[in-house]
Protein backbone atom coordinates (compact mmCIF):
# COMPACT_ATOMS: atom_id res chain seq x y z
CA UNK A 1 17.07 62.10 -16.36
CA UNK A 2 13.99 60.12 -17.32
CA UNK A 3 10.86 61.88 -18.74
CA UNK A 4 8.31 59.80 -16.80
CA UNK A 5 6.09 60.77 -14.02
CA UNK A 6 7.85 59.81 -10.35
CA UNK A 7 4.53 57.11 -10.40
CA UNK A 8 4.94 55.62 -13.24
CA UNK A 9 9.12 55.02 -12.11
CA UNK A 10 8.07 53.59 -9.42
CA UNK A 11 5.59 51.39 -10.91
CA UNK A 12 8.53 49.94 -13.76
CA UNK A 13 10.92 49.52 -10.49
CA UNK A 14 8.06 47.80 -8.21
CA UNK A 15 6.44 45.55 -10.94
CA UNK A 16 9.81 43.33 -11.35
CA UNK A 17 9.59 42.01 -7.81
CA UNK A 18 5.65 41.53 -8.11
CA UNK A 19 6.01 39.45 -11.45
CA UNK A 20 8.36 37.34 -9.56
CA UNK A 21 6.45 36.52 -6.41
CA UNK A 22 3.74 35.98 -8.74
CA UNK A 23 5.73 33.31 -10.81
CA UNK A 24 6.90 31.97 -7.29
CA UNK A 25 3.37 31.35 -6.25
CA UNK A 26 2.72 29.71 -9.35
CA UNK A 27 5.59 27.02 -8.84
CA UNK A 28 4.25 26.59 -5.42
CA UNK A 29 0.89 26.01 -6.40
CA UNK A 30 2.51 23.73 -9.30
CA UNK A 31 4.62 21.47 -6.96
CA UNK A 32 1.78 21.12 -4.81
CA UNK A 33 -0.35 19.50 -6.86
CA UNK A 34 2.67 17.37 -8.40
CA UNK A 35 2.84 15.97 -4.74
CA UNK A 36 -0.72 15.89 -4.24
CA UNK A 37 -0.43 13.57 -7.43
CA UNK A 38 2.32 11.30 -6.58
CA UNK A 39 0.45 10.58 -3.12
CA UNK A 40 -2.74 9.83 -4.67
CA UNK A 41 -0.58 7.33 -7.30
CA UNK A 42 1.41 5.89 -4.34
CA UNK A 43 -2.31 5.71 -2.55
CA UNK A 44 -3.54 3.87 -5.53
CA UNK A 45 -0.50 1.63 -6.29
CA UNK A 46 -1.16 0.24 -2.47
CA UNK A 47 -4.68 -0.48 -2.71
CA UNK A 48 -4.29 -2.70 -5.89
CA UNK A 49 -1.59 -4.16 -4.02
CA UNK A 50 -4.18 -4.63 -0.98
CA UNK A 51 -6.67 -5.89 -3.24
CA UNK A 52 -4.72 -8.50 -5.11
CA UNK A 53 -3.47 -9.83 -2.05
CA UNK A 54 -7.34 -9.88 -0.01
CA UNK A 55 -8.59 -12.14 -3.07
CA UNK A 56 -5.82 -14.02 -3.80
CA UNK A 57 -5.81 -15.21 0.15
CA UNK A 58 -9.94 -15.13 0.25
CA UNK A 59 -9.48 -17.28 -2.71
CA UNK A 60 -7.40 -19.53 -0.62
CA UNK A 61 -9.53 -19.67 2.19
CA UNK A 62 -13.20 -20.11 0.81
CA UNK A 63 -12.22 -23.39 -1.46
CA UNK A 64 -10.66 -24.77 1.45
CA UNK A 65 -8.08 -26.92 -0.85
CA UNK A 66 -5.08 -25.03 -1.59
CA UNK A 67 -3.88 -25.35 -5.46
CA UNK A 68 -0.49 -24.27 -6.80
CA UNK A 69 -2.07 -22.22 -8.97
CA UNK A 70 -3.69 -20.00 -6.01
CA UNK A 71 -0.31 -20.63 -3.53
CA UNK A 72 1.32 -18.82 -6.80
CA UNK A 73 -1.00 -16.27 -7.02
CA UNK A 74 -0.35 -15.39 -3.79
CA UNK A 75 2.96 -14.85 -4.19
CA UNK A 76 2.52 -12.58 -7.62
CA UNK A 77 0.27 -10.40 -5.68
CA UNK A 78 3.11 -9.72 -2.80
CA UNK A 79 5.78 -9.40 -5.04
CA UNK A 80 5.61 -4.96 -4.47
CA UNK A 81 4.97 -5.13 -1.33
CA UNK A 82 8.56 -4.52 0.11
CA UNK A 83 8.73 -1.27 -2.17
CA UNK A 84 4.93 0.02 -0.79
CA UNK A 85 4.61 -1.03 2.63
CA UNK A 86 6.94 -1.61 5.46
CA UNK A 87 8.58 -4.05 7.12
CA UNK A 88 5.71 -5.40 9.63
CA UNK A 89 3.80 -5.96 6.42
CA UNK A 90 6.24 -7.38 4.33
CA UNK A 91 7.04 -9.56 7.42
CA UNK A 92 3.59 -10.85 7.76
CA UNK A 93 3.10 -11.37 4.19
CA UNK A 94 6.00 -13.66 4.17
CA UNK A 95 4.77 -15.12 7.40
CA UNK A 96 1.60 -16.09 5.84
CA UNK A 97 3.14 -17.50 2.27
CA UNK A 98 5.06 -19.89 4.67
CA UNK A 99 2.25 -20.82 6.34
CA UNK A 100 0.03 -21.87 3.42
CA UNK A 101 2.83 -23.63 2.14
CA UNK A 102 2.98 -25.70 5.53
CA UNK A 103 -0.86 -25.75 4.93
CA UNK A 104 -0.55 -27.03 1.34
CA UNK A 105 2.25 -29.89 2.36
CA UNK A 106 0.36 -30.77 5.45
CA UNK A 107 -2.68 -31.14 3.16
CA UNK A 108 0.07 -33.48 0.67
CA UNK A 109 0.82 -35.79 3.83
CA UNK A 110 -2.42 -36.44 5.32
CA UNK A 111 -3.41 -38.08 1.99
CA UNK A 112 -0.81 -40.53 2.56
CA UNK A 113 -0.64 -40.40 6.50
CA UNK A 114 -2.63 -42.87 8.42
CA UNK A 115 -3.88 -43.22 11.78
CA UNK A 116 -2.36 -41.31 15.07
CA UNK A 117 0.11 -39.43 12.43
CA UNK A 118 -2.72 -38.36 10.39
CA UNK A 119 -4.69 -36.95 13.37
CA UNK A 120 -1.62 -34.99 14.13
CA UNK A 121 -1.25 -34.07 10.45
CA UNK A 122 -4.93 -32.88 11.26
CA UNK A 123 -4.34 -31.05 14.46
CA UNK A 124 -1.37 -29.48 12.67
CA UNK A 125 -3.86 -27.97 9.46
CA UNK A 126 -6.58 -26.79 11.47
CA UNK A 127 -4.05 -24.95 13.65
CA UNK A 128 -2.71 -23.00 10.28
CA UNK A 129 -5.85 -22.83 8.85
CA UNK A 130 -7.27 -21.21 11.99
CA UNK A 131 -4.19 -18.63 11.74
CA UNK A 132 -5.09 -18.08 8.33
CA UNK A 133 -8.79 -17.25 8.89
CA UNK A 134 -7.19 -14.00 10.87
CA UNK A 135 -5.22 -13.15 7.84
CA UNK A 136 -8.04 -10.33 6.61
CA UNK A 137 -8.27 -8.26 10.43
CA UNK A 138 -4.74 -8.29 10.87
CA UNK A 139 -3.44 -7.59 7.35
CA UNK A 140 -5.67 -4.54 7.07
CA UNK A 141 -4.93 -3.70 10.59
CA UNK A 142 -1.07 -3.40 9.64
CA UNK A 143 -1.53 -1.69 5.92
CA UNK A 144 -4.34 0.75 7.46
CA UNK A 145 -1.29 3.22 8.22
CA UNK A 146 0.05 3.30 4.97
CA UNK A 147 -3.62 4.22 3.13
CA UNK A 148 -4.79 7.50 5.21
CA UNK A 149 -5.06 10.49 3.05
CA UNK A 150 -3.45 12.99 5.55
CA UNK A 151 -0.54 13.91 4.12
CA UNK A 152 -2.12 17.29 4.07
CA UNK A 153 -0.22 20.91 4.90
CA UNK A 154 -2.95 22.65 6.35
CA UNK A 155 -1.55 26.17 6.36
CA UNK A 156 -1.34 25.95 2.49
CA UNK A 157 -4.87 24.72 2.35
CA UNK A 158 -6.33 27.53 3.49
CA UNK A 159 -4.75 29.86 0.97
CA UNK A 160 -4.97 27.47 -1.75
């Protein structure tokens, strides 16, 4: 028989348990911030993404000629989209790449073109270019989903 107080038994036996819903609160606590991290990377990740591909089309838009250089640049900036957003914005962003190239070979012909197939040439560019000018409000419109910080469990907030 042991030689401690009943209390103090009681206390060894009891303090096992306690110690290890103590150390399971702490790996809680520690996988919730790990996944509170890898949202706020994933967040960040997408809004480069967002960026790259707003200037690389403003860029597009505001000189008014379209250059290889900003056609490829374009292109670079999409290249992660299929592995951050899904497939309504990878969609349109490939929608969009085919129609500046359409704008940037309809640009190529109307140098050479001349009379009634130039003004269809014409017709053909401002029709593009006017789908183009959209390109901000409805890009945005389709990645606004994937940006929203609420990825949040509430109940855990409150404790935490």
């Amino acid at each position: 028989m042991s030689q401690l107080p009943i209390w103090m038994q009681y206390l060894t036996a009891s303090s096992t348990p306690i110690i290890a819903l103590m150390v399971a609160m702490i790996a809680f606590a520690q996988w919730r911030t790990a996944h509170q991290r890898m949202i706020l990377d994933l967040f960040q990740r997408r809004m480069d993404l967002i960026d790259l591909v707003s200037r690389a089309a403003s860029t597009i838009l505001i000189e008014g000629a379209l250059r290889n250089e900003n056609v490829d640049g374009f292109l670079r900036a999409m290249r992660g989209d299929k592995f951050l957003f899904g497939p309504k914005v990878t969609t349109y962003l490939s929608e969009t790449y085919k129609r500046l190239c359409h704008l940037h070979a309809c640009e190529m012909a109307m140098d050479r073109a001349q009379g009634e197939e130039r003004k269809q040439l014409s017709e053909k560019y401002l029709a593009i270019r006017n789908e183009l000018l959209r390109f901000h409000e409805t890009f945005h419109t389709l990645v606004a989903p994937y940006v929203r910080m609420n990825q949040k469990l509430r109940w855990v907030d409150r404790y935490l």
